[in-house]
Protein backbone atom coordinates (compact mmCIF):
# COMPACT_ATOMS: atom_id res chain seq x y z
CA UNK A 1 234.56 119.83 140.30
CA UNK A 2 236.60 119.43 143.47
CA UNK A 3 240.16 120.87 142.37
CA UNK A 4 241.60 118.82 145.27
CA UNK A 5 240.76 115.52 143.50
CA UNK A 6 241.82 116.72 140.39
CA UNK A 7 245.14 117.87 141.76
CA UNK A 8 246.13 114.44 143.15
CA UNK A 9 244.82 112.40 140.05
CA UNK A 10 246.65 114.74 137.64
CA UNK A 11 243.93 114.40 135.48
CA UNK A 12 243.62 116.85 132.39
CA UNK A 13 240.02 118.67 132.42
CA UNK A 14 239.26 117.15 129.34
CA UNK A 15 239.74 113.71 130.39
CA UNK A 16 237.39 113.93 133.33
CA UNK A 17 233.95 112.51 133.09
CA UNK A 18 232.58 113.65 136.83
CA UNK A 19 233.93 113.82 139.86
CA UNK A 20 231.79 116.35 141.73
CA UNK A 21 229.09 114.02 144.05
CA UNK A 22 227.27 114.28 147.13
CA UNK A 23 227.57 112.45 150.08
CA UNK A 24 224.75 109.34 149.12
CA UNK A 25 226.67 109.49 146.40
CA UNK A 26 230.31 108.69 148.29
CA UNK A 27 228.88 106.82 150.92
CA UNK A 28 227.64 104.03 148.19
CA UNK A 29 231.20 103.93 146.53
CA UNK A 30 233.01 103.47 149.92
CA UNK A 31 230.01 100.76 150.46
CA UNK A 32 230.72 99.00 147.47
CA UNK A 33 234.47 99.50 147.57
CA UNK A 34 235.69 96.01 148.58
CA UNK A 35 239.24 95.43 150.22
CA UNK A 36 241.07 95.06 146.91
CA UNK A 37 239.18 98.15 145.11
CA UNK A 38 240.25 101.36 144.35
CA UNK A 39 238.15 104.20 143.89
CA UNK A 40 238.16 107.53 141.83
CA UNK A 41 240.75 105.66 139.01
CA UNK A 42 240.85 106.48 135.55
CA UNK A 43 239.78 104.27 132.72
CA UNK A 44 240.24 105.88 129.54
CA UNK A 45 239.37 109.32 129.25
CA UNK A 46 236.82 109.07 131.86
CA UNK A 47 237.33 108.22 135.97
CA UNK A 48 235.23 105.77 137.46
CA UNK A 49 233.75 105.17 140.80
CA UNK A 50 235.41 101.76 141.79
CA UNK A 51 237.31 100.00 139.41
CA UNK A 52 238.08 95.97 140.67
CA UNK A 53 240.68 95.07 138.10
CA UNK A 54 238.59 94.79 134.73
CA UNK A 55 235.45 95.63 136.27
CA UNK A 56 234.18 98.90 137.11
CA UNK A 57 231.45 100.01 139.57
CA UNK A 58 229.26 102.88 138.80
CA UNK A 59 226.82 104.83 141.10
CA UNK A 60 224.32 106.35 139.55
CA UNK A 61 221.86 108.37 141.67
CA UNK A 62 220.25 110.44 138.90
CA UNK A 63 220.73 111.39 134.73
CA UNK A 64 221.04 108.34 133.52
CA UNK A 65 221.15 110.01 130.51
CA UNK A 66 224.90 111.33 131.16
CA UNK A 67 226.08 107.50 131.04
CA UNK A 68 225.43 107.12 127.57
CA UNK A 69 228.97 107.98 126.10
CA UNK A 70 230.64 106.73 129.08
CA UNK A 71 229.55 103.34 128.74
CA UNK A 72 230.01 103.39 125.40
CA UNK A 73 233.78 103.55 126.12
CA UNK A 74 234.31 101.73 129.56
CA UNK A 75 232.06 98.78 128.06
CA UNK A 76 234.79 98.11 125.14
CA UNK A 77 237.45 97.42 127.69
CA UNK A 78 235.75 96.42 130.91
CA UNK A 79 232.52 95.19 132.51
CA UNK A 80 230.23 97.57 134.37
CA UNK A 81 228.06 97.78 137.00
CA UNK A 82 225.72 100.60 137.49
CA UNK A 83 224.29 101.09 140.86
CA UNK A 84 221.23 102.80 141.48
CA UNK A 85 220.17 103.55 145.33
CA UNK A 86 216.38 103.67 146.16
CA UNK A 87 215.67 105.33 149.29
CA UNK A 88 212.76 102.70 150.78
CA UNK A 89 213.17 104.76 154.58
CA UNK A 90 213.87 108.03 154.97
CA UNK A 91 214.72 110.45 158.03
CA UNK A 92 214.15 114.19 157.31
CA UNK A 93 216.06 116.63 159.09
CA UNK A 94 215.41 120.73 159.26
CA UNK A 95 218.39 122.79 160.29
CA UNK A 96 216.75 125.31 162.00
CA UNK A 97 217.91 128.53 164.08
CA UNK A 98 216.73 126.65 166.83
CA UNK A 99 218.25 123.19 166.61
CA UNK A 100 217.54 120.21 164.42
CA UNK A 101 213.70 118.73 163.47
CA UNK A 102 213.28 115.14 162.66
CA UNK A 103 210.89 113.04 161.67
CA UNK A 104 210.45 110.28 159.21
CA UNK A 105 208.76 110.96 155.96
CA UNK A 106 206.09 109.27 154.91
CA UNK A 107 206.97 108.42 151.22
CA UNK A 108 208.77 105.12 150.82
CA UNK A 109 210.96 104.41 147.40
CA UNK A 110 210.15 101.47 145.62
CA UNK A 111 211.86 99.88 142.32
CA UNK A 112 209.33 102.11 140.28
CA UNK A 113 211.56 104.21 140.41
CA UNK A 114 213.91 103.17 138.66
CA UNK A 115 211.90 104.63 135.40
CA UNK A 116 212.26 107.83 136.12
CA UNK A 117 215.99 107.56 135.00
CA UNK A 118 215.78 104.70 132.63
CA UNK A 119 213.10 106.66 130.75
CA UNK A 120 215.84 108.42 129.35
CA UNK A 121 218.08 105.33 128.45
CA UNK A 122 215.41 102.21 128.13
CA UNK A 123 218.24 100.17 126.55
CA UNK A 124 220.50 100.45 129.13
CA UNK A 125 220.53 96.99 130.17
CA UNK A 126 220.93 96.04 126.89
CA UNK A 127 224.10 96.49 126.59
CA UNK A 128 227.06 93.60 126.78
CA UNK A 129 228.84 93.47 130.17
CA UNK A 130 226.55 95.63 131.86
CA UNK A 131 224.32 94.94 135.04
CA UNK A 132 222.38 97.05 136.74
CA UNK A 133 222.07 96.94 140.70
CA UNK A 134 219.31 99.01 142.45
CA UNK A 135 220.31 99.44 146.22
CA UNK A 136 217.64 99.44 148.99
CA UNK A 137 218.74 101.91 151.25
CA UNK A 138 217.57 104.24 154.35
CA UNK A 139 218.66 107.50 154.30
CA UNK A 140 219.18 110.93 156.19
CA UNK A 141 217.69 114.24 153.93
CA UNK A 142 219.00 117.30 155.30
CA UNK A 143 217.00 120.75 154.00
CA UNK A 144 217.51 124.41 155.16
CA UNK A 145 215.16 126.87 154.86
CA UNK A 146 215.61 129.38 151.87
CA UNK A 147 213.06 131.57 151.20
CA UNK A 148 214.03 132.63 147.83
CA UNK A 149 214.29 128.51 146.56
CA UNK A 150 212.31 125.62 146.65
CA UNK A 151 208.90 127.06 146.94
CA UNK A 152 207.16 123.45 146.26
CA UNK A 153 209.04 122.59 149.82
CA UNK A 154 207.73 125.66 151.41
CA UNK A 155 211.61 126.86 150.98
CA UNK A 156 213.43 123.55 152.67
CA UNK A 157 216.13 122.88 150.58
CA UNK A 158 217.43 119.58 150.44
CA UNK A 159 221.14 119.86 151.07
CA UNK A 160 222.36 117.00 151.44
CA UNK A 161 221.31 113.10 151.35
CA UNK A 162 223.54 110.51 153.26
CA UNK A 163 223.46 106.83 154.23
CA UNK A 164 222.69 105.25 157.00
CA UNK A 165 222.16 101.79 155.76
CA UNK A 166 221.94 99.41 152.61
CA UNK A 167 218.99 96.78 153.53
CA UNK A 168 218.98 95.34 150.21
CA UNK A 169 220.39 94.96 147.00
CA UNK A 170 219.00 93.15 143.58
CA UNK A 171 220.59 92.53 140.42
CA UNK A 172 219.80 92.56 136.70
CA UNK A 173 221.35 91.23 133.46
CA UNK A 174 218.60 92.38 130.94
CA UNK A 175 215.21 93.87 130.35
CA UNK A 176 213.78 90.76 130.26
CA UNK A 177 215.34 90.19 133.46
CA UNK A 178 214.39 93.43 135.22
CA UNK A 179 210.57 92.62 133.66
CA UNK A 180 210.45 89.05 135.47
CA UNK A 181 210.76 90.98 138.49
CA UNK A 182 207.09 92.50 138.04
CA UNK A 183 205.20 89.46 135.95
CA UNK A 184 203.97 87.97 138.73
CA UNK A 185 201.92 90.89 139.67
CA UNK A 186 200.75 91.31 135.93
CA UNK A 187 198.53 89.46 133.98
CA UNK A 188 199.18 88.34 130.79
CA UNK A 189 198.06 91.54 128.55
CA UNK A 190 197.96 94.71 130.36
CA UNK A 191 197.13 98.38 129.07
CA UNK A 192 199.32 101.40 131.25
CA UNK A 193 195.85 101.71 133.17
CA UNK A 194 196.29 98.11 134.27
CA UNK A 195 200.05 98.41 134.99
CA UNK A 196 199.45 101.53 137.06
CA UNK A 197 196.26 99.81 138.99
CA UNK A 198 198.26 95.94 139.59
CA UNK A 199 201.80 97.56 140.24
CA UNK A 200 199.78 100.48 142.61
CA UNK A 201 201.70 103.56 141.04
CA UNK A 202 200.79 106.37 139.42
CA UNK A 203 199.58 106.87 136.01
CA UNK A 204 202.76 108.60 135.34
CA UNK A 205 204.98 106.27 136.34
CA UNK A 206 203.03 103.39 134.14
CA UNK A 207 203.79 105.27 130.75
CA UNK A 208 207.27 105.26 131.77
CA UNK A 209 207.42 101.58 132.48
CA UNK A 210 205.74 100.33 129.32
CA UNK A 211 208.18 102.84 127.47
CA UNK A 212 211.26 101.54 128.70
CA UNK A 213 210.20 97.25 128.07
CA UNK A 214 208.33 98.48 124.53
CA UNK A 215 211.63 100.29 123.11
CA UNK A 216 213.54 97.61 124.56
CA UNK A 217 211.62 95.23 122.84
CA UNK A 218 210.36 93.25 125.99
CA UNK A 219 206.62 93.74 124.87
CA UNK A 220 205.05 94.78 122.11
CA UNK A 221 201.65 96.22 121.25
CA UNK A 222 198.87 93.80 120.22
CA UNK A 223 196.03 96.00 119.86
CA UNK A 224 194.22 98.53 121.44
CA UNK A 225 191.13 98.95 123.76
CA UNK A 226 188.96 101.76 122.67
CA UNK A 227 192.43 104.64 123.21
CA UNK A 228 194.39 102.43 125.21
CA UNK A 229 197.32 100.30 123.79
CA UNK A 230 197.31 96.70 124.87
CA UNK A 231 200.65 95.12 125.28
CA UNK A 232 201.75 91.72 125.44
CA UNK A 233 205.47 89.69 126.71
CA UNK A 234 207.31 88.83 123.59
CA UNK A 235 207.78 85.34 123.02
């Protein structure tokens, strides 16, 4: 944790929830910072991103997991917003002895993603006062090369992600809300396979998304075909 930041909140350790971040991470709070906003303020035992009077702004870029107990207590006093950034462009850049190397990569985010993380907390949304936000946003990825890390990278280690630009932004109330977003694109009963094929994302990915809208009680299983689980909307 940056002892700086502690130092000027006067915060006792065991009344901080996190305050170490990177720089997507800061970038998104001074984005969503408006002119009466402050950020870095404690609420409780915990401090919080931006807090606009009674309502508090969270970004979120990974572990949603780690929210669970914080949300618990911000939620009984104020409304939240959780912010989650989705990188839909991104610029690479390789710190070499010889100067800088960019190019653009060639994977684009998509809301997909969003399962990943909410894998871990599929009743997120559920929760009273709480919306979720995913932002659209291009990005800068800086890696250096270490050749005793990242061996999946060939040794680039990503070391730091910043923001060049939010394109987009959509919000959510619910599950059911977050679901309407992909309905169009799904038929009416749907197996992973299906969701994976209509949605075009991995298999992976799928198992996640039927996870998170079954334990949230969005769909439910009707049946199977042959190994596969059919699942259906709830009325």
């Amino acid at each position: 944790m940056s002892s700086n930041i502690d130092a000027r909140l006067r915060i006792p350790k065991d009344r901080i929830g996190t305050l170490k971040e990177g720089a997507l991470h800061r970038d998104l709070k001074a984005f969503y910072a408006s002119q009466h906003a402050q950020m870095e303020q404690v609420v409780g035992k915990y401090v919080v991103d931006v807090l606009h009077g009674d309502h508090v702004i969270e970004i979120q870029t990974a572990n949603f997991g780690a929210l669970r107990d914080k949300l618990d207590d911000l939620l009984t006093t104020h409304s939240v917003m959780v912010v989650y950034p989705i990188a839909v462009n991104k610029v690479l850049v390789k710190h070499t002895a010889s100067g800088d190397q960019r190019r653009k990569s060639p994977k684009n985010g998509n809301a997909l993603d969003l399962f990943d993380e909410l894998v871990y907390t599929p009743t997120l949304l559920e929760r009273p006062n709480l919306d979720l936000e995913l932002a659209y946003v291009s990005v800068e990825e800086h890696r250096e090369y270490d050749p005793k890390r990242a061996w999946r990278r060939r040794h680039w280690v990503v070391t730091e992600r910043r923001l060049e630009e939010v394109r987009s932004q959509e919000r959510f109330a619910s599950m059911a809300d977050l679901f309407d977003k992909f309905t169009e694109r799904l038929p009416n009963e749907f197996t992973t396979a299906t969701i994976a094929s209509c949605l075009n994302t991995t298999r992976n990915k799928a198992q996640k998304f039927a996870y998170c809208f079954r334990v949230s009680e969005v769909i439910h299983a009707k049946g199977k075909d042959g190994n596969a689980v059919i699942y259906k909307r709830k009325n």
